[in-house]
Protein backbone atom coordinates (compact mmCIF):
# COMPACT_ATOMS: atom_id res chain seq x y z
CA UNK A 1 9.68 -17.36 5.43
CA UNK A 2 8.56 -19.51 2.67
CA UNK A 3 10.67 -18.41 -0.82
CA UNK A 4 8.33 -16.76 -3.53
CA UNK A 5 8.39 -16.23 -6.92
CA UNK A 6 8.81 -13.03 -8.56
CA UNK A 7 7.59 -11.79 -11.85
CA UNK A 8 8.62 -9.18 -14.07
CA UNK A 9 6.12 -7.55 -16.22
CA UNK A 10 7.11 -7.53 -19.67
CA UNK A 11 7.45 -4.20 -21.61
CA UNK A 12 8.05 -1.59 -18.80
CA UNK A 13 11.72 -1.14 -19.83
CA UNK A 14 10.84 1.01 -22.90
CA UNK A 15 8.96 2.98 -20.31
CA UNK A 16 10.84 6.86 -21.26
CA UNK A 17 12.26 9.02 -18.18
CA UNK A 18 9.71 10.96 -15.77
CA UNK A 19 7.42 7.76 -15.80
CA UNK A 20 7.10 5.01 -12.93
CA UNK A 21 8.78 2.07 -15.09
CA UNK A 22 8.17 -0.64 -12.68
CA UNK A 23 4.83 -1.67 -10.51
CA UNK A 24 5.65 -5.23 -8.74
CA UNK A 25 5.71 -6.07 -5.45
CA UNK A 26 8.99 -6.41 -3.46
CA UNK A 27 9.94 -8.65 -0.84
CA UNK A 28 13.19 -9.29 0.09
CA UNK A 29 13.57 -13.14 1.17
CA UNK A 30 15.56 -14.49 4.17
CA UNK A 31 16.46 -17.05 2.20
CA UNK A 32 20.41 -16.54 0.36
CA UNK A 33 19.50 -16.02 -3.47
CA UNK A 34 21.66 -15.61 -6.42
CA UNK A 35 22.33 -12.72 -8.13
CA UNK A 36 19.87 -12.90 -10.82
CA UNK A 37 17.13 -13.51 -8.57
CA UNK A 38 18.01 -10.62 -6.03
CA UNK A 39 16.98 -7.95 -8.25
CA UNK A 40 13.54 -9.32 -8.63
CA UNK A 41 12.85 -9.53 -5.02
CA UNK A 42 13.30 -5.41 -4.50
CA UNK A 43 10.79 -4.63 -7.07
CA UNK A 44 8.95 -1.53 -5.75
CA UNK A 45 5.75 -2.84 -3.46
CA UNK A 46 2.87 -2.56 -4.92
CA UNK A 47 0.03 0.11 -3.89
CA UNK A 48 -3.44 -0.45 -2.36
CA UNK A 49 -6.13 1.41 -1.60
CA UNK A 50 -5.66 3.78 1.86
CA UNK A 51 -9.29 3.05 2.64
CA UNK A 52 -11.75 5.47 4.95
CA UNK A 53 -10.30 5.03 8.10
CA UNK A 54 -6.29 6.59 8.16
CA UNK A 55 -5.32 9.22 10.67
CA UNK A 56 -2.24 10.95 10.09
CA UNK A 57 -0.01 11.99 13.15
CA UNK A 58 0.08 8.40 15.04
CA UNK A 59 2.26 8.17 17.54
CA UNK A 60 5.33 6.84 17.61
CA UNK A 61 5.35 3.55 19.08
CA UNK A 62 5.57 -0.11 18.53
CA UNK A 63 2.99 -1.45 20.55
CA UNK A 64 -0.53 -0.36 18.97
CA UNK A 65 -2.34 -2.54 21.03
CA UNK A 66 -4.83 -0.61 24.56
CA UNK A 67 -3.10 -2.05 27.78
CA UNK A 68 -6.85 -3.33 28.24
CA UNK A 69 -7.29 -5.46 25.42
CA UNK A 70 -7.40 -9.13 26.47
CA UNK A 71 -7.38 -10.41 22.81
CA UNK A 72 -4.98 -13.60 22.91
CA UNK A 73 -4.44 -13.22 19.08
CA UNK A 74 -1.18 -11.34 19.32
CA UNK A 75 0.94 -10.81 17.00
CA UNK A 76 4.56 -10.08 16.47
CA UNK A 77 5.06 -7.88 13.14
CA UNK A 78 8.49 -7.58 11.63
CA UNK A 79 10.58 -6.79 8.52
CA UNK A 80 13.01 -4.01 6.81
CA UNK A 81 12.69 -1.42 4.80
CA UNK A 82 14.48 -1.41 1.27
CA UNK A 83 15.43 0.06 -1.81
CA UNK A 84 14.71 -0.84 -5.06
CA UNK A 85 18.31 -1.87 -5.02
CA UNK A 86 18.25 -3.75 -2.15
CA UNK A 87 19.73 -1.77 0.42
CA UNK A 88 18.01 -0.91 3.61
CA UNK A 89 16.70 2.60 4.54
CA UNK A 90 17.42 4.12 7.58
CA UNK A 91 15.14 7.25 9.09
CA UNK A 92 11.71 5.92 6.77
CA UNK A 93 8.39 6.13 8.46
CA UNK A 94 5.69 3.38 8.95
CA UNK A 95 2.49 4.15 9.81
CA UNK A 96 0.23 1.13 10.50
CA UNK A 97 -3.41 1.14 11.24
CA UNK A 98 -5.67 -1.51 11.09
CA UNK A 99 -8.91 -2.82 13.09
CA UNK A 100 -9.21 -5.00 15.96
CA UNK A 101 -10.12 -8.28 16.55
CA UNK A 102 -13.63 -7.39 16.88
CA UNK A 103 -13.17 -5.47 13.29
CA UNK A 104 -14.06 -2.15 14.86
CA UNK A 105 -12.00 0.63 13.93
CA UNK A 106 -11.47 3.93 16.23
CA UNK A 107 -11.02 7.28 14.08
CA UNK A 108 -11.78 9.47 17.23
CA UNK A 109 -10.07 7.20 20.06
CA UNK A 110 -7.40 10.09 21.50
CA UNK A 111 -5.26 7.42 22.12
CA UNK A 112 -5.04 6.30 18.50
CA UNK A 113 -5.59 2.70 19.19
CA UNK A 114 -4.35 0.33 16.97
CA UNK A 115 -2.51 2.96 15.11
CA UNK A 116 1.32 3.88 15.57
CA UNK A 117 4.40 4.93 13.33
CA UNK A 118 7.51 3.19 13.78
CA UNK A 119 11.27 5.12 12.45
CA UNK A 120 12.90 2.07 10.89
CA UNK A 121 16.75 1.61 12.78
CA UNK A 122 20.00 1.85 10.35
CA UNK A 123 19.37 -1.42 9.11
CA UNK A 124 15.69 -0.66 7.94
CA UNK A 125 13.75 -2.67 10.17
CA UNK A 126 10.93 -1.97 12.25
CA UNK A 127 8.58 -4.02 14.47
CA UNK A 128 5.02 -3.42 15.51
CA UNK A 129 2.93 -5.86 18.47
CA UNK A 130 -0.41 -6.45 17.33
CA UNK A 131 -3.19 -8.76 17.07
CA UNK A 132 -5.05 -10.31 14.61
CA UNK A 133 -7.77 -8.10 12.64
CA UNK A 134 -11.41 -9.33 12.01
CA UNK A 135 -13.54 -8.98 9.21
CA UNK A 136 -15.85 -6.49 8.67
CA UNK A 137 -18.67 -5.98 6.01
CA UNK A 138 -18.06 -3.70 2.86
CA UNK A 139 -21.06 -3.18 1.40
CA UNK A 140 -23.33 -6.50 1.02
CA UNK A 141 -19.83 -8.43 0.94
CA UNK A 142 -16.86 -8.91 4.13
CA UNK A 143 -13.46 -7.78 3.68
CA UNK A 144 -10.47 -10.07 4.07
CA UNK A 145 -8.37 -9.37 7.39
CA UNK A 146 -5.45 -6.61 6.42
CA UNK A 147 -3.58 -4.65 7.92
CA UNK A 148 -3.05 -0.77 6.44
CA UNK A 149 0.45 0.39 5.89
CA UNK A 150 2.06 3.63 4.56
CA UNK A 151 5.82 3.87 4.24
CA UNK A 152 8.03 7.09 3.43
CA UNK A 153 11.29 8.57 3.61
CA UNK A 154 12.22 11.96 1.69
CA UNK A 155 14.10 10.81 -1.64
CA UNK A 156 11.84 8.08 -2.26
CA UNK A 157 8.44 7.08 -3.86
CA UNK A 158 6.03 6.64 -0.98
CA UNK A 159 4.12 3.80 -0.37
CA UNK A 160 0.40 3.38 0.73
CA UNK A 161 -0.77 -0.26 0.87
CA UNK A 162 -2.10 -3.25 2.31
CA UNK A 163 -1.00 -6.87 4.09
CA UNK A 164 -3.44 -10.01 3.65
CA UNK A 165 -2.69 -13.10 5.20
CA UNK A 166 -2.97 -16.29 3.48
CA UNK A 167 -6.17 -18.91 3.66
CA UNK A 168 -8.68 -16.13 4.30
CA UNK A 169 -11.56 -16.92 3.01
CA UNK A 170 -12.72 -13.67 1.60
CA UNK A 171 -10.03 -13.23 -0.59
CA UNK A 172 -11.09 -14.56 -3.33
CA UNK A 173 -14.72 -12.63 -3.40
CA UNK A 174 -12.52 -9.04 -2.61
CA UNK A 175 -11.81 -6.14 -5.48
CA UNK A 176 -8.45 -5.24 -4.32
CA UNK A 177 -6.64 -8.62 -2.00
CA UNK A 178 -7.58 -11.03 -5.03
CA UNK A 179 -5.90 -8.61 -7.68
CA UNK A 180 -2.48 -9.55 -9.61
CA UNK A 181 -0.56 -6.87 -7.79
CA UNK A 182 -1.57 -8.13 -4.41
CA UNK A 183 -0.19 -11.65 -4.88
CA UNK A 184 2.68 -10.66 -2.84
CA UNK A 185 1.17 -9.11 -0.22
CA UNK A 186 -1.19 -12.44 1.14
CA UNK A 187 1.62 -13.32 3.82
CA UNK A 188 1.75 -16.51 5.86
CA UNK A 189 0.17 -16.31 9.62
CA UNK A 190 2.54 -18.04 11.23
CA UNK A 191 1.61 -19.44 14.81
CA UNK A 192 4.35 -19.33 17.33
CA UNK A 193 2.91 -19.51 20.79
CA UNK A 194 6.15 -18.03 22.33
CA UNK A 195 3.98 -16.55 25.35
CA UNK A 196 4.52 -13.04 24.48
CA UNK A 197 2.72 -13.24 20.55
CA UNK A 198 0.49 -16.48 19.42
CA UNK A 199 1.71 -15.00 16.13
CA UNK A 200 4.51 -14.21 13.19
CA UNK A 201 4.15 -11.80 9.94
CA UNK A 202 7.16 -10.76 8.35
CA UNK A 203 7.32 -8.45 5.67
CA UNK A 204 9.64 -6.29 3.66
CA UNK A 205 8.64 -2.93 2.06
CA UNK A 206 10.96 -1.90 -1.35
CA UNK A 207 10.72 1.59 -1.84
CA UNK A 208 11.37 3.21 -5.56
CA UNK A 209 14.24 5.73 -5.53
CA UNK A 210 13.22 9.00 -6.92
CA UNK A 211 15.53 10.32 -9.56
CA UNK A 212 15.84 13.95 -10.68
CA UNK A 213 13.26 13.26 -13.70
CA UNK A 214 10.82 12.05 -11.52
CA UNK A 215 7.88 13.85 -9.32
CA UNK A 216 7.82 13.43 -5.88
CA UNK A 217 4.24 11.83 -4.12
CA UNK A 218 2.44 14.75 -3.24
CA UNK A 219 2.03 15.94 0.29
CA UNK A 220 -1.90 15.31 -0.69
CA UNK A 221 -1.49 11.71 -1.81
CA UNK A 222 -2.84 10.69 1.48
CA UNK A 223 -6.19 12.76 1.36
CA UNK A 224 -7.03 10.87 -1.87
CA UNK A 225 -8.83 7.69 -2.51
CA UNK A 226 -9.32 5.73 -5.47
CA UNK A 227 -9.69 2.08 -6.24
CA UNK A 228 -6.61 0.79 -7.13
CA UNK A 229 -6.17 -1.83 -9.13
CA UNK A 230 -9.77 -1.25 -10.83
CA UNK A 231 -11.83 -3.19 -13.42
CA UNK A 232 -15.07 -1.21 -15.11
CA UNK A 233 -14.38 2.41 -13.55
CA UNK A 234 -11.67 4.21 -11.55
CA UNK A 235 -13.27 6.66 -8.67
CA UNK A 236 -11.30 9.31 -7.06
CA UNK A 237 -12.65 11.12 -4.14
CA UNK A 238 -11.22 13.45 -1.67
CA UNK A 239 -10.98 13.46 1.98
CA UNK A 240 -10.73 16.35 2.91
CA UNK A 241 -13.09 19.87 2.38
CA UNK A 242 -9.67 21.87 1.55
CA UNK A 243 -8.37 19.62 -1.35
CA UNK A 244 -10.62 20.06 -4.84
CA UNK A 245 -9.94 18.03 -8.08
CA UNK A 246 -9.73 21.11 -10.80
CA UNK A 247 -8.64 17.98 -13.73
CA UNK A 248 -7.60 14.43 -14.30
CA UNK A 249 -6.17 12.65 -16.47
CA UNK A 250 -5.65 8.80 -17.40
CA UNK A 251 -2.19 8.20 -19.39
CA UNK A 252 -0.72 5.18 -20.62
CA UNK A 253 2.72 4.04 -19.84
CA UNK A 254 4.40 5.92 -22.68
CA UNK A 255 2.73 9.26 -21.38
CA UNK A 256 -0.15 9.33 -24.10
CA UNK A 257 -3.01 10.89 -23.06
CA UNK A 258 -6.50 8.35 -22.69
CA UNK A 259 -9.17 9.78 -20.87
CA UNK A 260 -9.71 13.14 -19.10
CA UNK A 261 -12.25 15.87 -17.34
CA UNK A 262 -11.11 19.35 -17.08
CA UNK A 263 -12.88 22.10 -15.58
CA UNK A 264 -13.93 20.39 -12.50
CA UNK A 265 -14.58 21.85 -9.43
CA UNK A 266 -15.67 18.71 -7.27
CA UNK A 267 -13.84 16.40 -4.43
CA UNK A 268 -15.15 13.44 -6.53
CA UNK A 269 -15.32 12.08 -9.74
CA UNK A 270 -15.11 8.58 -11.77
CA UNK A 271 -14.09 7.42 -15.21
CA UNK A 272 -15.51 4.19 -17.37
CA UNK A 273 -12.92 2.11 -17.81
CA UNK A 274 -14.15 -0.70 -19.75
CA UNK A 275 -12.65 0.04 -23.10
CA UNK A 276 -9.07 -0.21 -21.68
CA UNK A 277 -6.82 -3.10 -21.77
CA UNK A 278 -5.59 -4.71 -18.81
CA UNK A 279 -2.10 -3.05 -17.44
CA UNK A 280 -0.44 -0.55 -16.27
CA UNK A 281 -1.66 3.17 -16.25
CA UNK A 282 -0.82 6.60 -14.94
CA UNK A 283 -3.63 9.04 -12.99
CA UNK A 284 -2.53 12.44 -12.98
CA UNK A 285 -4.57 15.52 -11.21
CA UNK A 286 -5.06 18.42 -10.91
CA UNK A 287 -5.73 20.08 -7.21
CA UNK A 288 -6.24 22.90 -5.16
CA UNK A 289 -2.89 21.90 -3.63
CA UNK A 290 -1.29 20.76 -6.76
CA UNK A 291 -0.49 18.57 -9.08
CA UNK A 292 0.27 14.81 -8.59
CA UNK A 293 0.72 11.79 -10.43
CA UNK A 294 -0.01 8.26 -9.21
CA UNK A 295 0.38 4.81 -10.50
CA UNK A 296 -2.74 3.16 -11.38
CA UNK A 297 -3.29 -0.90 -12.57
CA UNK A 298 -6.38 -1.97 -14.92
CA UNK A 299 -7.52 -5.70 -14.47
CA UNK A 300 -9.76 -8.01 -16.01
């Protein structure tokens, strides 16, 4: 895989204990790098919106693809799971969903088509065979191809994001692929024609190491979705009728408190965002099944 460059935000350092201090993505290179570099390459990976369409309870498996598809745009999806210090984790979960080539999702296929969860092996890596997404409208506008991920293992911050591949066209004219913090995740397609996969992705997801300061991603965290990173407003809404936003909050990275509703009742809500400056922010609510705290990135 091609060698990337990896930035370092300036400031987060002086971030003080019980906050997130870093928000970059992560990739760990095939390529032998110094020392200095390696650091930089397991920054945590960066977040992305879950979307409508997850399913929790996928199977586990690494083919997601129906016996009776007959797309030829297979794919062969690989990488590791690491830690913020570069070492792999063994035992984490991946969930991947995504739609097919004919962009259709299934939420109510018993098979759970194009969905599976593979345990990474004691080196951290996992695999997945797949084919190539389509595009699908959004609103008035089509989505770049992606595939959904979430990644967890007890101990460490979980993960909820997404992969775009590089040379789409719609990624450019899309909210969340043509964001700063996704620069990391538009991945090279690379064509292989081996006669098993037309395709190669590889990928490696850094996971942040909880410390003893630090909260835990709530077992809710998947049942709520917000536009992440956002420009003029921030919208949280719930996805399920048993989980009810009671109060949030918007805090900057030294914990100061910048925008809030209390007393709420609802399973949605949104805050105008205009007045803040681009960077890093914290979202914390309230719920009917408690209290979480999630990483949150205003751009221009």
């Amino acid at each position: 895989m091609q060698r990337r460059n990896f930035l370092k935000i300036g400031g987060l350092g002086s971030i003080s204990a019980g906050l997130i201090h870093s928000f970059l993505t992560g990739s760990l290179a095939e390529n032998p790098v110094d020392e200095k570099n390696l650091s930089l390459m397991c920054e945590p990976t960066t977040a992305d919106i879950l979307g409508p369409y997850y399913r929790s309870n996928s199977p586990l498996r690494s083919d997601i693809v129906p016996e009776e598809d007959n797309d030829e745009n297979t794919v062969y999806m690989s990488g590791k799971v690491i830690t913020n210090d570069c070492s792999p984790v063994e035992g984490a979960s991946v969930e991947l969903w995504q739609a097919d080539g004919a962009s259709e999702y299934y939420m109510l296929a018993p098979d759970f088509r194009y969905r599976g969860t593979f345990i990474t092996n004691s080196d951290g890596s996992y695999f997945f065979n797949t084919v190539v997404p389509g595009h699908y409208l959004n609103g008035s506008q089509y989505r770049p191809a992606h595939l959904h991920f979430r990644v967890t293992k007890q101990g460490f911050r979980s993960i909820i994001t997404q992969i775009y591949f590089e040379g789409d066209e719609f990624i450019p004219i899309d909210p969340w692929a043509s964001a700063p913090a996704a620069s990391l995740r538009i991945i090279p397609l690379v064509e292989v024609n081996t006669g098993e996969h037309k395709y190669e992705l590889n990928f490696d997801f850094s996971l942040d190491i909880i410390t003893s300061t630090e909260p835990e991603v709530p077992a809710f965290a998947a049942n709520i979705k917000y536009n992440n990173p956002f420009v003029s407003s921030i919208n949280i809404q719930t996805n399920t009728d048993d989980l009810i936003i009671h109060a949030a909050e918007i805090l900057d990275i030294h914990g100061k408190l910048i925008l809030s509703k209390y007393r709420l009742n609802d399973q949605s809500l949104s805050f105008k965002t205009d007045a803040l400056r681009s960077g890093l922010y914290f979202l914390r609510l309230k719920t009917s099944q408690g209290i979480g705290v999630f990483r949150i990135v205003k751009t221009d």
